[in-house]
N, C-alpha and C. Protein backbone atom coordinates (compact mmCIF):
# COMPACT_ATOMS: atom_id res chain seq x y z
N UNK A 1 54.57 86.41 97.32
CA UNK A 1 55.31 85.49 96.47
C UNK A 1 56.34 86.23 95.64
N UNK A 2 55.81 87.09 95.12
CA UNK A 2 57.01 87.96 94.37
C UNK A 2 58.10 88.24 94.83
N UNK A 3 57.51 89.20 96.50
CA UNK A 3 59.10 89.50 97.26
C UNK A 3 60.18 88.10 97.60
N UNK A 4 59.28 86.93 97.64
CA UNK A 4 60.36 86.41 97.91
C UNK A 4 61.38 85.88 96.64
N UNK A 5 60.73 85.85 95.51
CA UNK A 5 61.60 86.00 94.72
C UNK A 5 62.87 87.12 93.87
N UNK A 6 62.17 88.31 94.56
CA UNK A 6 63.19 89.42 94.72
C UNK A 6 64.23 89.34 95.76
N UNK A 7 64.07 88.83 96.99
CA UNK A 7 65.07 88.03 97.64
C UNK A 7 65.99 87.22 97.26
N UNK A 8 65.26 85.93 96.53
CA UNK A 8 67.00 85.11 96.61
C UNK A 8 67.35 85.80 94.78
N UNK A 9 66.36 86.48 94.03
CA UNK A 9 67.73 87.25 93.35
C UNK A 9 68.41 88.06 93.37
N UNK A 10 68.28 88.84 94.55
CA UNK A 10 69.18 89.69 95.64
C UNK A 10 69.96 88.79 96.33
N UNK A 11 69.78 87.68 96.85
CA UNK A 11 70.54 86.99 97.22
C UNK A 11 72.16 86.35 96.53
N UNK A 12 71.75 85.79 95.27
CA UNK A 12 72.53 85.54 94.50
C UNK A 12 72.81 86.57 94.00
N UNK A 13 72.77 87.68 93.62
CA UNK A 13 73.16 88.69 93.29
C UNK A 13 74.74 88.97 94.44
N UNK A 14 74.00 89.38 95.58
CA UNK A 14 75.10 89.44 96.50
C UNK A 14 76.18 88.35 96.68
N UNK A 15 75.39 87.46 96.50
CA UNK A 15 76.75 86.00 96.49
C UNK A 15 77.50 85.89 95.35
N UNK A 16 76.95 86.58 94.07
CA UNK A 16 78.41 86.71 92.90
C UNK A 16 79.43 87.98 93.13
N UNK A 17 78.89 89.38 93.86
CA UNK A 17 79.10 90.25 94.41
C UNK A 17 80.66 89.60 95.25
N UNK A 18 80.43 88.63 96.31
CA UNK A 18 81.22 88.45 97.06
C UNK A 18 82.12 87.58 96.62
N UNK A 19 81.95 86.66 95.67
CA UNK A 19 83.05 85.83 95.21
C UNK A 19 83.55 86.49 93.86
N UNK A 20 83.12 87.84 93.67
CA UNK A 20 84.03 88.58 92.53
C UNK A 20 84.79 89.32 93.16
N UNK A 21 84.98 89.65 94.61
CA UNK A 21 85.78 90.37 95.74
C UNK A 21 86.99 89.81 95.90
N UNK A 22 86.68 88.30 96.13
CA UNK A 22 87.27 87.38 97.33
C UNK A 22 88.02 86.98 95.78
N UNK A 23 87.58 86.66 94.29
CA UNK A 23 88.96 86.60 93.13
C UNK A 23 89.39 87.57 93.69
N UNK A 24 89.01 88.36 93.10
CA UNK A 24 89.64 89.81 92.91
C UNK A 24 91.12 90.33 94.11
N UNK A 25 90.68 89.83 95.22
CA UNK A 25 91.80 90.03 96.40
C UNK A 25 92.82 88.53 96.24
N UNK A 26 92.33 87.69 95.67
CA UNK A 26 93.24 86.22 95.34
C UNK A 26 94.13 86.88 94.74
N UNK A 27 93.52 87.33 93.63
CA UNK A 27 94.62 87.77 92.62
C UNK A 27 95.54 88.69 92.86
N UNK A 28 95.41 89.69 93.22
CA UNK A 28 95.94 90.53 93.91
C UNK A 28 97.20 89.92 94.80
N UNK A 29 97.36 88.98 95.59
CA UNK A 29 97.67 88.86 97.25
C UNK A 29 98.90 88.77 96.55
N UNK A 30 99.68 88.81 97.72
CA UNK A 30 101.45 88.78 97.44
C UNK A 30 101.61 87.30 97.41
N UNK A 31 102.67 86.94 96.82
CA UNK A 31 103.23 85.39 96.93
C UNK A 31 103.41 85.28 98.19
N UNK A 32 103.44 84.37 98.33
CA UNK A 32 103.86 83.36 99.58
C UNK A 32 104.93 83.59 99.80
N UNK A 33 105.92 83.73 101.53
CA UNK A 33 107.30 83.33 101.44
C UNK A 33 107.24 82.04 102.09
N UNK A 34 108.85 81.98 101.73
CA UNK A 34 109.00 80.36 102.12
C UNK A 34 108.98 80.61 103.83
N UNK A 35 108.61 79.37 104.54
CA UNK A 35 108.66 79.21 105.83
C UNK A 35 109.92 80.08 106.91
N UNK A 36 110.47 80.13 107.55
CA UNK A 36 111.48 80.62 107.96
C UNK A 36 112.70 79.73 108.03
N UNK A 37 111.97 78.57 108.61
CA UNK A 37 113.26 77.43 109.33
C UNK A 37 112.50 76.04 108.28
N UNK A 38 112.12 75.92 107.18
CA UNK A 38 111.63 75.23 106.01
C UNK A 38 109.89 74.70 106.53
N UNK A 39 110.24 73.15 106.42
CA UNK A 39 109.26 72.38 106.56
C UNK A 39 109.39 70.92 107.28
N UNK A 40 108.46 70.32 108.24
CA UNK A 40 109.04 69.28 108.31
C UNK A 40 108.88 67.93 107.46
N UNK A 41 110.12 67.29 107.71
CA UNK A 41 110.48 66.44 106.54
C UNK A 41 109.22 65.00 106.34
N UNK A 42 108.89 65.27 107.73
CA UNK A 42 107.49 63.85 108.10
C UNK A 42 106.41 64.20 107.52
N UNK A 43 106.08 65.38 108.26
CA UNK A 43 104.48 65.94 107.78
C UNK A 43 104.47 67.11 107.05
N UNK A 44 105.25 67.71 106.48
CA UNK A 44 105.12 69.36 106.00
C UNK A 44 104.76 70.30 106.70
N UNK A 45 104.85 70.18 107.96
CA UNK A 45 104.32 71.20 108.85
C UNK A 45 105.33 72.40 108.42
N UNK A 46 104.59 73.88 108.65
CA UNK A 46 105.67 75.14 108.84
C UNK A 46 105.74 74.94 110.30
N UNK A 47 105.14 74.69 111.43
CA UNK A 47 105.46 74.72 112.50
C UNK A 47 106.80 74.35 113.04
N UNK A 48 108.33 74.86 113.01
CA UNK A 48 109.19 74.29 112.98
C UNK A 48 110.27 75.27 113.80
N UNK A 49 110.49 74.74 114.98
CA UNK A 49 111.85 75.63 115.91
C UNK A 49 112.84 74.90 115.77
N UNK A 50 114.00 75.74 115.40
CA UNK A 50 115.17 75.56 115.25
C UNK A 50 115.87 75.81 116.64
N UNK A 51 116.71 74.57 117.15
CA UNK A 51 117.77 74.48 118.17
C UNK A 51 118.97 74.77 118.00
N UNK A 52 119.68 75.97 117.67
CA UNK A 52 120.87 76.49 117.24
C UNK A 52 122.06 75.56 117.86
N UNK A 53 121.79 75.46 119.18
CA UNK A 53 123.22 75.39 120.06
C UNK A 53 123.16 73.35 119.55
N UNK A 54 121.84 72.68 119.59
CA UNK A 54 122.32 71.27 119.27
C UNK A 54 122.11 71.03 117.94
N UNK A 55 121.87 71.93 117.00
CA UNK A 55 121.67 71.24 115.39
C UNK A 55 120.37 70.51 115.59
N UNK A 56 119.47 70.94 115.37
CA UNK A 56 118.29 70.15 115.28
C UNK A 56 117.21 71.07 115.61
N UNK A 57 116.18 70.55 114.61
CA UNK A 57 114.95 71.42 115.00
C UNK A 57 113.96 70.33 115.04
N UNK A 58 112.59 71.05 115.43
CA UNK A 58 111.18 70.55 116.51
C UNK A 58 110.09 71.00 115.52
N UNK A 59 109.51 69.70 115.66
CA UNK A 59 108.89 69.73 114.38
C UNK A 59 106.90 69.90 115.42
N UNK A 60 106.49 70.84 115.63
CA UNK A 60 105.52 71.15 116.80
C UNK A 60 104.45 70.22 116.03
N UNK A 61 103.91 69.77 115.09
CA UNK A 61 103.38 68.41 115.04
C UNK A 61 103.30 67.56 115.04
N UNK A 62 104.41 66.74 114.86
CA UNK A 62 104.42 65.58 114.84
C UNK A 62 105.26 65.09 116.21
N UNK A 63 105.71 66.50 116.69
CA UNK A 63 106.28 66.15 118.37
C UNK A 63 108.05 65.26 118.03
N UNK A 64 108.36 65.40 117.08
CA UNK A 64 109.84 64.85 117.01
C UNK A 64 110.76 65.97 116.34
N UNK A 65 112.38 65.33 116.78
CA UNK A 65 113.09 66.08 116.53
C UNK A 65 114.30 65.64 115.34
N UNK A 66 114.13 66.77 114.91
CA UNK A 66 115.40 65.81 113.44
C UNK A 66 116.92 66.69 113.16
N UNK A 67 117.92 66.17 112.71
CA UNK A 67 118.65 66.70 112.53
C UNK A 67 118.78 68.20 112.04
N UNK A 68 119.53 69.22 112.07
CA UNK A 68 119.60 70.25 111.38
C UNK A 68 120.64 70.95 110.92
N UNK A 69 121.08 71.13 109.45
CA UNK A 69 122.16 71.56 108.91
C UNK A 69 122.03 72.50 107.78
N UNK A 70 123.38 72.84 107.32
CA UNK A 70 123.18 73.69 106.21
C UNK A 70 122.97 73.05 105.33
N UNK A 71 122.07 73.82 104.28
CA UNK A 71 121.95 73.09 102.36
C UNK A 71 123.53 73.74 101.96
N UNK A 72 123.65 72.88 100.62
CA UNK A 72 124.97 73.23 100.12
C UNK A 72 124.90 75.16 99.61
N UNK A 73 125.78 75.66 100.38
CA UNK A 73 125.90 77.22 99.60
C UNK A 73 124.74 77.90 100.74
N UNK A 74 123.84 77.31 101.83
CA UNK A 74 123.87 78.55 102.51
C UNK A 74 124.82 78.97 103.62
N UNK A 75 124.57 80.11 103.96
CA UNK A 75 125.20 80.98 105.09
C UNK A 75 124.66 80.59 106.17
N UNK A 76 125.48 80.20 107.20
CA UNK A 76 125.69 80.24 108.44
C UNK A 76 124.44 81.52 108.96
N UNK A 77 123.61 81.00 110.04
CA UNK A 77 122.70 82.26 110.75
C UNK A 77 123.22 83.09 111.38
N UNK A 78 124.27 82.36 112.84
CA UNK A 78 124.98 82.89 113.45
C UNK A 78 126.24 83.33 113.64
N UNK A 79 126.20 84.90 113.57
CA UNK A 79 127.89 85.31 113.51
C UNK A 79 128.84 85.08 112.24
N UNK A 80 128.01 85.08 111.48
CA UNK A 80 128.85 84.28 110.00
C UNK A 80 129.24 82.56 110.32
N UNK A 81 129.22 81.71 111.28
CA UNK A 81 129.33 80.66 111.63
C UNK A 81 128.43 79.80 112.37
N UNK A 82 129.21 78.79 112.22
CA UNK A 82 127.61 77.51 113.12
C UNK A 82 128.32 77.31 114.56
N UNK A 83 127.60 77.17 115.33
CA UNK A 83 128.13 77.30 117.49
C UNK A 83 129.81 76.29 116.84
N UNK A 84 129.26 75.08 116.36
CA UNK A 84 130.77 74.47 116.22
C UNK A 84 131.97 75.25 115.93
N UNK A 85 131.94 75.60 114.72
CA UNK A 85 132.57 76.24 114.29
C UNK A 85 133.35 77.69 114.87
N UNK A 86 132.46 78.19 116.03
CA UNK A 86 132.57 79.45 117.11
C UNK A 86 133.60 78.64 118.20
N UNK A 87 133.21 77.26 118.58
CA UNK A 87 133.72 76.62 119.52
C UNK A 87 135.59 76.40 118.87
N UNK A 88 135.44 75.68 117.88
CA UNK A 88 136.85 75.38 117.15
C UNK A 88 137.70 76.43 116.61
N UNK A 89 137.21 78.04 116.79
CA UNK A 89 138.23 78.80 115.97
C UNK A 89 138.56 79.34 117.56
N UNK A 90 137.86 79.22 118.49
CA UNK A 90 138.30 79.82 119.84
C UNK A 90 139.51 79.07 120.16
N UNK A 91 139.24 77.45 119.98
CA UNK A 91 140.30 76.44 120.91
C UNK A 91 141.61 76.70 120.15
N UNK A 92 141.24 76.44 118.63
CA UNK A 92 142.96 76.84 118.09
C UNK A 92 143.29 77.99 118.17
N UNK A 93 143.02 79.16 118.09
CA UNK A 93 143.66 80.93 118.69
C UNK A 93 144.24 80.92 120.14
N UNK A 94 144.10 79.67 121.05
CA UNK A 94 144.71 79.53 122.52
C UNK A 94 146.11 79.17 122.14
C-alpha cells in the first residue's frame, strides 16, 4: 500500500516536472511568422498556393480559388513587376 502511494506521488511529481518544461519552452519559442502567401479569406487556412501567371491563389481547403493582388504599398514578387505589367512594358518598347 505504501509503494503505491510513492507512485502516483512520483507520478505527479513527474507530471509538474513536464508541464514546467513544456511553459518553460512556450515561453521561450520564437514568434510566429506570418504565412507566406497570407490566409484564406473563407476559412483561414495557411494552406494557400499562389498562381502568379493568372492572379489568383488556391485555397487547399476549402478547394476554391480567389482572386489575387497586391495590398496597397507592397512590392511586386516578380522581377520588380506583376506578369501584366512584364507583358505591357514589352508591347510598348516594340
Amino acid at each position: 500500500m505504501n509503494l503505491e502511494k510513492e507512485l502516483a506521488a512520483l507520478d505527479a511529481l513527474t507530471l509538474d516536472i513536464v508541464e514546467a518544461l513544456v511553459a518553460e519552452r512556450v515561453a521561450k519559442a520564437v514568434p510566429r511568422k506570418a504565412p507566406p502567401f497570407g490566409t484564406c479569406k473563407q476559412c483561414g487556412s495557411e494552406a494557400i498556393s499562389p498562381f502568379f501567371s493568372t492572379n489568383e491563389k488556391y485555397c487547399h481547403t476549402c478547394e476554391e480559388y480567389y482572386p489575387w493582388s497586391l495590398d496597397h504599398g507592397q512590392k511586386p514578387l516578380l522581377d520588380g513587376m506583376k506578369q501584366d505589367d512584364a507583358i505591357c512594358s514589352q508591347q510598348t518598347q516594340t
